[in-house]
PDB file of N, CA and C in Angstrom:
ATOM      1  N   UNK A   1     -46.453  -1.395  37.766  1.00  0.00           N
ATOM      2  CA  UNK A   1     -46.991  -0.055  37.895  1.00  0.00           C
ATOM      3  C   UNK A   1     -45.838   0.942  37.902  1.00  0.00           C
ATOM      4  N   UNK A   2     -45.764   1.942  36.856  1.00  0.00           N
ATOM      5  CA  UNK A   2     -45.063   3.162  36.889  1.00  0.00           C
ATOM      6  C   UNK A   2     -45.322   4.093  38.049  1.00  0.00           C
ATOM      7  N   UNK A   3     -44.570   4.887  38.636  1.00  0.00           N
ATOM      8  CA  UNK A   3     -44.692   6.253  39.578  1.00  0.00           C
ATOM      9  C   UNK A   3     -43.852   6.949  38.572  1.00  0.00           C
ATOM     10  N   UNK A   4     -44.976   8.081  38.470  1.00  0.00           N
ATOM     11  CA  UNK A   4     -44.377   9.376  37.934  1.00  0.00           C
ATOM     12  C   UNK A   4     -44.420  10.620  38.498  1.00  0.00           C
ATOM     13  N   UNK A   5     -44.030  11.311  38.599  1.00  0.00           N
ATOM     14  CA  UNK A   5     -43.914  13.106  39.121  1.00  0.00           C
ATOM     15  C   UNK A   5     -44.125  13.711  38.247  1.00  0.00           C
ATOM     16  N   UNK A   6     -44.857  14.457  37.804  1.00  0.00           N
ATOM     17  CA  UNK A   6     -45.040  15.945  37.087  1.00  0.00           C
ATOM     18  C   UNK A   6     -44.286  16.993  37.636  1.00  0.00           C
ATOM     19  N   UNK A   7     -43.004  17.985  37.391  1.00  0.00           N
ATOM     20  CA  UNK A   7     -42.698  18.678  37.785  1.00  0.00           C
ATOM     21  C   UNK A   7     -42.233  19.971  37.109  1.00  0.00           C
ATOM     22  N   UNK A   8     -41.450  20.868  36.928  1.00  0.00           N
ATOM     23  CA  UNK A   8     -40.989  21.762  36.461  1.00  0.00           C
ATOM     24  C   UNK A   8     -39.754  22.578  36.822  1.00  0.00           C
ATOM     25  N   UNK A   9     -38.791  21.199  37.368  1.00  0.00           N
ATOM     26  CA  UNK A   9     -37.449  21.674  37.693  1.00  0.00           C
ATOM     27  C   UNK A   9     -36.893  22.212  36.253  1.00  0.00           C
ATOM     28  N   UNK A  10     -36.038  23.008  36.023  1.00  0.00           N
ATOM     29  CA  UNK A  10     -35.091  23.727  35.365  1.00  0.00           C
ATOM     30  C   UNK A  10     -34.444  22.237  34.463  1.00  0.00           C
ATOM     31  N   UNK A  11     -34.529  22.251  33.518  1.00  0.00           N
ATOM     32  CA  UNK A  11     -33.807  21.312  32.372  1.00  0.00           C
ATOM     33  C   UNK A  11     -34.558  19.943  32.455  1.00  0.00           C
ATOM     34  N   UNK A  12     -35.726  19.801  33.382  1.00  0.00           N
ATOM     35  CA  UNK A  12     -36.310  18.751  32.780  1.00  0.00           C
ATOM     36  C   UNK A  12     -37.214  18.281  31.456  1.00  0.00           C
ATOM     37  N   UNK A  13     -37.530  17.642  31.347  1.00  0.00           N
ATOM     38  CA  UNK A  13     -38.938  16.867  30.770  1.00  0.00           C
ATOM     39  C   UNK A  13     -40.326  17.802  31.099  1.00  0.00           C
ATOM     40  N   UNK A  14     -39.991  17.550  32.601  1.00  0.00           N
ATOM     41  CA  UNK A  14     -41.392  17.672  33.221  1.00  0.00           C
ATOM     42  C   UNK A  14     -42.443  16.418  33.695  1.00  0.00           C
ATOM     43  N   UNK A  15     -41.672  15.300  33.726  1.00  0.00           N
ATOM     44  CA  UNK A  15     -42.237  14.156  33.604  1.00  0.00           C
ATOM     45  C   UNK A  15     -40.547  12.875  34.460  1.00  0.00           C
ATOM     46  N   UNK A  16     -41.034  12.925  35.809  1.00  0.00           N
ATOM     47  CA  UNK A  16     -39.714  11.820  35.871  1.00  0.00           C
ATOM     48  C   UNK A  16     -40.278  11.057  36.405  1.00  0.00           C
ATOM     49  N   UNK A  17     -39.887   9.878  36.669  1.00  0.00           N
ATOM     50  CA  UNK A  17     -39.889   8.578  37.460  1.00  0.00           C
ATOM     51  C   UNK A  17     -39.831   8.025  38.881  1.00  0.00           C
ATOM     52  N   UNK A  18     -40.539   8.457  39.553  1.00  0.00           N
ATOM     53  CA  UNK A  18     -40.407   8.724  41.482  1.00  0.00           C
ATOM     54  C   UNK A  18     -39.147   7.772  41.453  1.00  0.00           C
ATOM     55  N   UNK A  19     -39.399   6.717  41.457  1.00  0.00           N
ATOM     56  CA  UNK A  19     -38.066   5.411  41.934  1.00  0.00           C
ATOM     57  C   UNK A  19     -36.711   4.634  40.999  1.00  0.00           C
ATOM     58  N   UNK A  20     -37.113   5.203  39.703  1.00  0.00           N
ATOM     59  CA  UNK A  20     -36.268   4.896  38.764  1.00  0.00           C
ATOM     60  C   UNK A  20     -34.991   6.169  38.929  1.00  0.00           C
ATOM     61  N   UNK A  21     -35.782   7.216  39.166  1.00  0.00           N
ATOM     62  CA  UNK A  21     -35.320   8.517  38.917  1.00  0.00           C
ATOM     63  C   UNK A  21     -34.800   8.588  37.385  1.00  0.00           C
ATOM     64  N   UNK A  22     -34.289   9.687  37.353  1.00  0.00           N
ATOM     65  CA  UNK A  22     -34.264  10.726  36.140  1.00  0.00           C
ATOM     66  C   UNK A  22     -35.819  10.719  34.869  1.00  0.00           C
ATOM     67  N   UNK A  23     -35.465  11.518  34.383  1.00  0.00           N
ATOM     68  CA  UNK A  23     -36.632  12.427  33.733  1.00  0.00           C
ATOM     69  C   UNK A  23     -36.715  11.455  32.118  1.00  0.00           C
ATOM     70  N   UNK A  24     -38.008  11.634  32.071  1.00  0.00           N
ATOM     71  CA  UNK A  24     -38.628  10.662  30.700  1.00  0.00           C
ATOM     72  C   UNK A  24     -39.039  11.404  30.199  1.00  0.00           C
ATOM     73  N   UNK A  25     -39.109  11.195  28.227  1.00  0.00           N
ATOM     74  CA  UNK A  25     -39.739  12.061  27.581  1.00  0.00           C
ATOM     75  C   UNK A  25     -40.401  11.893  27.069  1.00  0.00           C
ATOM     76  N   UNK A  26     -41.661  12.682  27.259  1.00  0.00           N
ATOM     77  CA  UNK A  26     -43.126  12.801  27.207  1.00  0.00           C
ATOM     78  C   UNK A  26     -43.639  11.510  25.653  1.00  0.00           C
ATOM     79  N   UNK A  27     -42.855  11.787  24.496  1.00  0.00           N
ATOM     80  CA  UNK A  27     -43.179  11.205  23.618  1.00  0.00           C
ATOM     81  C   UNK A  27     -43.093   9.156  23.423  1.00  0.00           C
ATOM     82  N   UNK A  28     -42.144   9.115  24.693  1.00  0.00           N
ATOM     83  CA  UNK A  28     -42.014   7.754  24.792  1.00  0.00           C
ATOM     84  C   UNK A  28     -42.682   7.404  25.816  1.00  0.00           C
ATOM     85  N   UNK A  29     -43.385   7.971  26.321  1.00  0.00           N
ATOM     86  CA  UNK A  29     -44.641   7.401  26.942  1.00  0.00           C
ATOM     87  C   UNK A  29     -46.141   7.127  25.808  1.00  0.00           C
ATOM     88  N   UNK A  30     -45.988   7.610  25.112  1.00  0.00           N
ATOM     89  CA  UNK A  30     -47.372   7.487  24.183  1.00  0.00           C
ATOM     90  C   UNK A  30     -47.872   8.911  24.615  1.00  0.00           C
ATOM     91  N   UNK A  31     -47.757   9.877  25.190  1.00  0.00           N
ATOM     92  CA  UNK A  31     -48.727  10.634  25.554  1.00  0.00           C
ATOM     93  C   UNK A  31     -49.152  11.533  23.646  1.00  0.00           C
ATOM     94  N   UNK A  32     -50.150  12.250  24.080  1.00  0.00           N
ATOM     95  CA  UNK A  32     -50.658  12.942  23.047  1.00  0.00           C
ATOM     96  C   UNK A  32     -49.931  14.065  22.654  1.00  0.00           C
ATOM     97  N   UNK A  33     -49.915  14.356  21.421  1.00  0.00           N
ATOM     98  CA  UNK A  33     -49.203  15.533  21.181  1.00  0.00           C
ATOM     99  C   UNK A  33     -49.756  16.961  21.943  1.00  0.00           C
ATOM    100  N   UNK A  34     -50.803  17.301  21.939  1.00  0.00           N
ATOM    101  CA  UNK A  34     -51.780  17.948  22.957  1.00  0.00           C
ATOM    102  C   UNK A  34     -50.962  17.850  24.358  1.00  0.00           C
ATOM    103  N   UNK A  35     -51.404  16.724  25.173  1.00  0.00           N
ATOM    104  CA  UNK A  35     -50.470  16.885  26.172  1.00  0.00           C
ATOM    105  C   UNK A  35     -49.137  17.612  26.243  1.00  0.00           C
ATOM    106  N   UNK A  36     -48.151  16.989  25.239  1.00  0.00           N
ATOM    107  CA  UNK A  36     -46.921  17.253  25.105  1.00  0.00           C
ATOM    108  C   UNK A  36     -46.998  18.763  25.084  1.00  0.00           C
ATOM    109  N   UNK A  37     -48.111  19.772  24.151  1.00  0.00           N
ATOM    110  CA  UNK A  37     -47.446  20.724  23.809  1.00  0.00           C
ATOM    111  C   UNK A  37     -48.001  21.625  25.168  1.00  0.00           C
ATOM    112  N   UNK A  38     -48.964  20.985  26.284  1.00  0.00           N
ATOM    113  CA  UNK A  38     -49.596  21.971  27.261  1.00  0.00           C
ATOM    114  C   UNK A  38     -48.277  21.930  28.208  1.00  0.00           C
ATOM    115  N   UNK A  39     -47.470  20.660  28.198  1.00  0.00           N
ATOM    116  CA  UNK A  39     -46.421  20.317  29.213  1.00  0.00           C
ATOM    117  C   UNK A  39     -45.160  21.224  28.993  1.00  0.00           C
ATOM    118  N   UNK A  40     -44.549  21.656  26.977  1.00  0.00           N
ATOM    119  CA  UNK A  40     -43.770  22.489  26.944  1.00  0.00           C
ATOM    120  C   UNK A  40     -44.061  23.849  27.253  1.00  0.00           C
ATOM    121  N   UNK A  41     -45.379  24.162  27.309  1.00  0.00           N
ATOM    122  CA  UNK A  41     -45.745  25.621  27.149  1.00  0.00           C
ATOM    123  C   UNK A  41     -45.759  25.801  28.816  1.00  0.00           C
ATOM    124  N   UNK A  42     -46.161  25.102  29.619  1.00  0.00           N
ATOM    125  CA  UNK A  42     -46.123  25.243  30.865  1.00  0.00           C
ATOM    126  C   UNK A  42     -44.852  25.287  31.463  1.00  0.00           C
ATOM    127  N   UNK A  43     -43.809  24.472  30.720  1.00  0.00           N
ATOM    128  CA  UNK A  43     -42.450  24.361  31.074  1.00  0.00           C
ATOM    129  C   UNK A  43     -41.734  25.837  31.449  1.00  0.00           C
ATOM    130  N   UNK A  44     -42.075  26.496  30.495  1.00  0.00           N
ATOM    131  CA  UNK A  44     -41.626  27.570  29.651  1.00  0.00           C
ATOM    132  C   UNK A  44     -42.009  28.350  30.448  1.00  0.00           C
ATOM    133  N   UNK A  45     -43.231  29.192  31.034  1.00  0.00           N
ATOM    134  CA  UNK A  45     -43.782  29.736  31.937  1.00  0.00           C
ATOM    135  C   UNK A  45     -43.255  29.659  33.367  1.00  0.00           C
ATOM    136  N   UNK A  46     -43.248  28.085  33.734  1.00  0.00           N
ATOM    137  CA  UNK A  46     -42.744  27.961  34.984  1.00  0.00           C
ATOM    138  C   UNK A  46     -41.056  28.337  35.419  1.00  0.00           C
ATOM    139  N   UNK A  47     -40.615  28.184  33.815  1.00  0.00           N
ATOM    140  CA  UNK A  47     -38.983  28.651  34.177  1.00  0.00           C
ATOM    141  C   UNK A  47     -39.019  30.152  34.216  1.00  0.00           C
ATOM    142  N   UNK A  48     -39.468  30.873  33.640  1.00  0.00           N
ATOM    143  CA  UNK A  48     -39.851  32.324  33.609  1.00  0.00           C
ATOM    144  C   UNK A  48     -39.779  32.704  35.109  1.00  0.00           C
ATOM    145  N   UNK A  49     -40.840  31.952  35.809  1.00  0.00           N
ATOM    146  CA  UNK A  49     -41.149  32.890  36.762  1.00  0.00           C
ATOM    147  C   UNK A  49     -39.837  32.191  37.849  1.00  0.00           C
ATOM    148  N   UNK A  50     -39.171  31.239  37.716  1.00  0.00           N
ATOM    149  CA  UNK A  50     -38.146  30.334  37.991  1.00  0.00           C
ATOM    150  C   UNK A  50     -36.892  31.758  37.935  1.00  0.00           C
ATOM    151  N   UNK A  51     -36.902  32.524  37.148  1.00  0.00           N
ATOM    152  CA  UNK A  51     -35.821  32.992  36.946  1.00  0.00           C
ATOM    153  C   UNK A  51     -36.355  35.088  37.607  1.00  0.00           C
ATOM    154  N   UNK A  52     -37.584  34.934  37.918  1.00  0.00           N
ATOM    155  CA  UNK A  52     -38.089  35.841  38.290  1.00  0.00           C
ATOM    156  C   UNK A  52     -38.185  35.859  40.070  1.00  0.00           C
ATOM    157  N   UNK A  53     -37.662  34.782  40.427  1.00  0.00           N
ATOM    158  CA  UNK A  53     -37.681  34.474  41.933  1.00  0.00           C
ATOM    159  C   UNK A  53     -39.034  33.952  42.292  1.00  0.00           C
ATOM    160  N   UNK A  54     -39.411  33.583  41.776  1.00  0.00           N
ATOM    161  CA  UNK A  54     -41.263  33.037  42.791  1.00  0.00           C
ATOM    162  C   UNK A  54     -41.487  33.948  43.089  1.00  0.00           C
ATOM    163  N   UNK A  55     -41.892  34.891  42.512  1.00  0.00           N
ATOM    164  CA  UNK A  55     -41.687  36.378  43.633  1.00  0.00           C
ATOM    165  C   UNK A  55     -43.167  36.717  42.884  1.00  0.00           C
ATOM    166  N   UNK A  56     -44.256  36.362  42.222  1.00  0.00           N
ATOM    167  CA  UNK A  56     -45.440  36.756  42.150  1.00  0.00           C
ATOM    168  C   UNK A  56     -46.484  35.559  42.167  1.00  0.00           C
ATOM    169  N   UNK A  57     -46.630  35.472  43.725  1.00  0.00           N
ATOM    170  CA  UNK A  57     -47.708  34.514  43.965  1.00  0.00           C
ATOM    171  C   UNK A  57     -49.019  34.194  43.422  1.00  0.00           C
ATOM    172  N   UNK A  58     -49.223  35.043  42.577  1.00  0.00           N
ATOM    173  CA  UNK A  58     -50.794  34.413  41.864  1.00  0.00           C
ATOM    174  C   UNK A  58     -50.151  33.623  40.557  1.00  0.00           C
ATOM    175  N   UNK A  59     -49.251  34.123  40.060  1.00  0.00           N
ATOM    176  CA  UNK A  59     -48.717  34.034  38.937  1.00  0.00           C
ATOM    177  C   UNK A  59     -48.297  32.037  39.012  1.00  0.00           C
ATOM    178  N   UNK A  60     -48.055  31.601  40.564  1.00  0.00           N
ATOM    179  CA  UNK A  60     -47.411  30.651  40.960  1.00  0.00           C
ATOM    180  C   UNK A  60     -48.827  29.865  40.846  1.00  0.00           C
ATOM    181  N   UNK A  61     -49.640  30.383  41.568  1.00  0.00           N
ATOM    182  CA  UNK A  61     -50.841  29.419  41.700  1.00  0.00           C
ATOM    183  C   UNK A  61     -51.121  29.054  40.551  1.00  0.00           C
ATOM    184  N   UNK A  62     -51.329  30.052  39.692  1.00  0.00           N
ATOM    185  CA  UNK A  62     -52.076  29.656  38.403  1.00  0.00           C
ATOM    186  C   UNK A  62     -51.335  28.248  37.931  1.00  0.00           C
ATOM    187  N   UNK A  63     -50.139  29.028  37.634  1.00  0.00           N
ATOM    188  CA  UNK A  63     -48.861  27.337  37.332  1.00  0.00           C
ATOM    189  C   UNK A  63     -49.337  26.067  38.137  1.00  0.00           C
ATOM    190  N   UNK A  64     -49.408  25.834  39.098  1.00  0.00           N
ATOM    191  CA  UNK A  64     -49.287  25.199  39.856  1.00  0.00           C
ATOM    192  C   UNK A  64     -50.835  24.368  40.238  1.00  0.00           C
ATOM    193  N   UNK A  65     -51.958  25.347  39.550  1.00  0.00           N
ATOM    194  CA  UNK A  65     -52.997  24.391  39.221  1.00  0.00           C
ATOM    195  C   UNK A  65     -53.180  23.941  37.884  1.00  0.00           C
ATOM    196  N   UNK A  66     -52.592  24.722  37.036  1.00  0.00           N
ATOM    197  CA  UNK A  66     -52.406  24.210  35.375  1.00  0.00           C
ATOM    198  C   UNK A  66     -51.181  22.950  35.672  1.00  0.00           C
ATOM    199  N   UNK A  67     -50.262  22.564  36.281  1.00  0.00           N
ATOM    200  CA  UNK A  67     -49.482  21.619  36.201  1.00  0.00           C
ATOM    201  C   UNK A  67     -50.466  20.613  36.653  1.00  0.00           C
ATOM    202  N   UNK A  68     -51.346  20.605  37.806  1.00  0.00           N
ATOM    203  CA  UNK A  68     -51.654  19.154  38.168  1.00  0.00           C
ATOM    204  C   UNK A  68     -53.024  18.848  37.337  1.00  0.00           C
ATOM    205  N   UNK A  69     -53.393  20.047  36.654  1.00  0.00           N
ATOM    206  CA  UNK A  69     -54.566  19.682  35.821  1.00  0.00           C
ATOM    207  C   UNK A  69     -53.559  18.862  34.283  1.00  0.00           C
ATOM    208  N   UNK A  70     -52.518  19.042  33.925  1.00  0.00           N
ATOM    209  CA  UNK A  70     -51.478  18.353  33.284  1.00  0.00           C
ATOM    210  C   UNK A  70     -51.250  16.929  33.703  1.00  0.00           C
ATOM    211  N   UNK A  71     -51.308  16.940  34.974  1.00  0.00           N
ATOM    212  CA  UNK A  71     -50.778  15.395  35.949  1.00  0.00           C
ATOM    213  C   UNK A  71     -52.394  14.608  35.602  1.00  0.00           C
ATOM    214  N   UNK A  72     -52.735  15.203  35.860  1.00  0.00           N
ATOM    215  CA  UNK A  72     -54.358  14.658  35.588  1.00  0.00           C
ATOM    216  C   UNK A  72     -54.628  14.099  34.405  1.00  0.00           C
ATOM    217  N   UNK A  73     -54.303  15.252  33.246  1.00  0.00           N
ATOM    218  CA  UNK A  73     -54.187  14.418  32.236  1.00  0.00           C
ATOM    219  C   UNK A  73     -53.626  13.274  31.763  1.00  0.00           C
ATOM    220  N   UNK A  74     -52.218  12.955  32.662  1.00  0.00           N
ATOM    221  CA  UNK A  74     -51.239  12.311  32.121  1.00  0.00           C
ATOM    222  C   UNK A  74     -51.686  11.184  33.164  1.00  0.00           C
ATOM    223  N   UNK A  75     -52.747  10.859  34.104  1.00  0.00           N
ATOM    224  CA  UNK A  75     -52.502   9.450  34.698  1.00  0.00           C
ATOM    225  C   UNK A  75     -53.844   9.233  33.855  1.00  0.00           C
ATOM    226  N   UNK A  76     -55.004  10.258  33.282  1.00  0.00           N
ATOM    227  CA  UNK A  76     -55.823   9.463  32.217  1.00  0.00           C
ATOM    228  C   UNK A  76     -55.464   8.714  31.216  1.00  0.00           C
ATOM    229  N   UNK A  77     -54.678   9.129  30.117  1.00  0.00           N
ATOM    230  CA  UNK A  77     -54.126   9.003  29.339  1.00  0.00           C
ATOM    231  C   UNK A  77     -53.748   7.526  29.288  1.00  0.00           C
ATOM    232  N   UNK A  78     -52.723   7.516  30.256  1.00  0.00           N
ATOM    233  CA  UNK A  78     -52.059   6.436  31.032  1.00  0.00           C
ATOM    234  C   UNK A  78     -52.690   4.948  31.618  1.00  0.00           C
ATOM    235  N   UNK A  79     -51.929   3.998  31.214  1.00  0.00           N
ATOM    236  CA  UNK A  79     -52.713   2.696  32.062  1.00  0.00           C
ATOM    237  C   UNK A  79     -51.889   2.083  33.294  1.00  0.00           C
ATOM    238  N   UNK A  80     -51.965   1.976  34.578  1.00  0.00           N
ATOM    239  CA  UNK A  80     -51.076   1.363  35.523  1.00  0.00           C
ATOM    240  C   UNK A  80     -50.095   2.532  35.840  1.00  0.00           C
ATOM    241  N   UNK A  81     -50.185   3.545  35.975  1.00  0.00           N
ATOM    242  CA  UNK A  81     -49.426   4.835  36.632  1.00  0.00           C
ATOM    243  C   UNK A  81     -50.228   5.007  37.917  1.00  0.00           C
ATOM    244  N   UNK A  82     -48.830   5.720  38.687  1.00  0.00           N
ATOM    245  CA  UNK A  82     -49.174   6.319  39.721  1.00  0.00           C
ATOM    246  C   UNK A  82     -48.671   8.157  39.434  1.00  0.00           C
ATOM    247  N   UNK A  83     -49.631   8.764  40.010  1.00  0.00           N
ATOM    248  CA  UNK A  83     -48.527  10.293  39.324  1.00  0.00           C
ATOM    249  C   UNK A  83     -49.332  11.695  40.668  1.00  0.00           C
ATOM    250  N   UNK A  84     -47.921  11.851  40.761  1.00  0.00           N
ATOM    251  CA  UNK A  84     -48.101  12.651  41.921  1.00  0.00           C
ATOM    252  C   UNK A  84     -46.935  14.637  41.073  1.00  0.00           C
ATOM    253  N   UNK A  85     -47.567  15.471  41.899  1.00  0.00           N
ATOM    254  CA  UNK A  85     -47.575  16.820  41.552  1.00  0.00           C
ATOM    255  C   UNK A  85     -46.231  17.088  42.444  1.00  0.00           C
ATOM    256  N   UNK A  86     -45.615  17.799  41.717  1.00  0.00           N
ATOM    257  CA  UNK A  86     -44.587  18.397  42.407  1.00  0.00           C
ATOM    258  C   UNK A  86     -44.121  20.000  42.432  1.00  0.00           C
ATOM    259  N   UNK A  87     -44.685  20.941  43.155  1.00  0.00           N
ATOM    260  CA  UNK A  87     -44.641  22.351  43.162  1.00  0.00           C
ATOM    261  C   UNK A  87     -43.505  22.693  43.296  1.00  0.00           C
ATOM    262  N   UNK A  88     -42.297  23.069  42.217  1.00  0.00           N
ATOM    263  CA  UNK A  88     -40.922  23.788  42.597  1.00  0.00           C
ATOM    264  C   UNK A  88     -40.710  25.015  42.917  1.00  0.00           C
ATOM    265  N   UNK A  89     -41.622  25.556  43.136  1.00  0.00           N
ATOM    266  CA  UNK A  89     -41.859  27.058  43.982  1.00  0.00           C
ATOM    267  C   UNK A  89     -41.957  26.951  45.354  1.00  0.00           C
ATOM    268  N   UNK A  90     -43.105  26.034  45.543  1.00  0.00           N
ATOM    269  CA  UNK A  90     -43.909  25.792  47.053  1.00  0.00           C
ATOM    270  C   UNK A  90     -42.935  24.604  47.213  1.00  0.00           C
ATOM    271  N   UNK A  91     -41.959  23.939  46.741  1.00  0.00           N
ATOM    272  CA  UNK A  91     -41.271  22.586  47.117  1.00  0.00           C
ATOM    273  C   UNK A  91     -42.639  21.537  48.092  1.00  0.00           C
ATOM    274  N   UNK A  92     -43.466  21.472  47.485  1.00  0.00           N
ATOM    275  CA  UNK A  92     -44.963  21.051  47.786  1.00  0.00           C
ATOM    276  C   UNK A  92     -45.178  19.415  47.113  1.00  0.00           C
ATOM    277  N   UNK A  93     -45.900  18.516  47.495  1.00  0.00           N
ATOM    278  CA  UNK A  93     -46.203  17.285  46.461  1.00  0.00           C
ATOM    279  C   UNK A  93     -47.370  17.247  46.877  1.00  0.00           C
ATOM    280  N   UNK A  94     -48.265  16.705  45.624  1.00  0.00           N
ATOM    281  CA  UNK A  94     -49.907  16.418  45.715  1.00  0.00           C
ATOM    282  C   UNK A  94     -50.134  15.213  45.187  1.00  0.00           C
ATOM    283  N   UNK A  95     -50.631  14.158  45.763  1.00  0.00           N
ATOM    284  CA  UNK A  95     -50.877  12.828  45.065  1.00  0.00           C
ATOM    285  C   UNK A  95     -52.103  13.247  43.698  1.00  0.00           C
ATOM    286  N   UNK A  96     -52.223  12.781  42.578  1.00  0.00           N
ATOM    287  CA  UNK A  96     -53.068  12.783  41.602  1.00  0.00           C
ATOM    288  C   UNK A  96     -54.090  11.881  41.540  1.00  0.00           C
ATOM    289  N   UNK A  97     -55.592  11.892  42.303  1.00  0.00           N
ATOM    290  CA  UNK A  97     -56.388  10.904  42.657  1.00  0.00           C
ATOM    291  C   UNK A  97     -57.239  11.237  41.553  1.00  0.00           C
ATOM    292  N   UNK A  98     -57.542   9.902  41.112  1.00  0.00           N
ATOM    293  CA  UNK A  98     -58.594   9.117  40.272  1.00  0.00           C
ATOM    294  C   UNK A  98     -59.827  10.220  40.270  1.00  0.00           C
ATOM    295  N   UNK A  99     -60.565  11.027  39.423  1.00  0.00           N
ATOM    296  CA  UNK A  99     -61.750  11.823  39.639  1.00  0.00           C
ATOM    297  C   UNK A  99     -62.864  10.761  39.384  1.00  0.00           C
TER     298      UNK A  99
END
């Protein structure tokens, strides 16, 4: 069984490995191109406001429920993952349970 993190630290993936550590890329997992492109576009956003200070809290939420609706996608997708949310604003983690 894989553990993965969904996150949106500064120069990642967006996608690392809880216990292996360092960051995997999206395409060598099998994920969908779809996925891939909701994960760069979110990337992109989240560094924005990354460089804006966290400093507009709705702006954060929104991110921050579009990332784990991302995590969601990515333990469907997925067979034998574990994948948990990681808020780099809120420095927050959310386990990703089975709907």
């Amino acid at each position: 069984m894989r553990y993965l993190v969904i996150d949106a630290s500064l120069n990642g993936t967006g996608i690392r490995d809880k216990y292996e550590g360092g960051y995997i890329e999206p395409a060598d997992l099998g994920l969908s191109s779809e996925i891939i492109n909701q994960l760069g576009d979110w990337l992109s956003r989240y560094a924005k406001e990354h460089y804006h200070g966290y400093t507009n809290e709705v702006k954060i939420d929104e991110l921050d429920k579009e990332g784990k609706a991302i995590a969601m996608q990515v333990k469907k997708a997925l067979i034998d993952v574990k994948v948990e949310y990681y808020s780099d604003a809120r420095l927050s983690r959310n386990i990703i349970e089975d709907v």
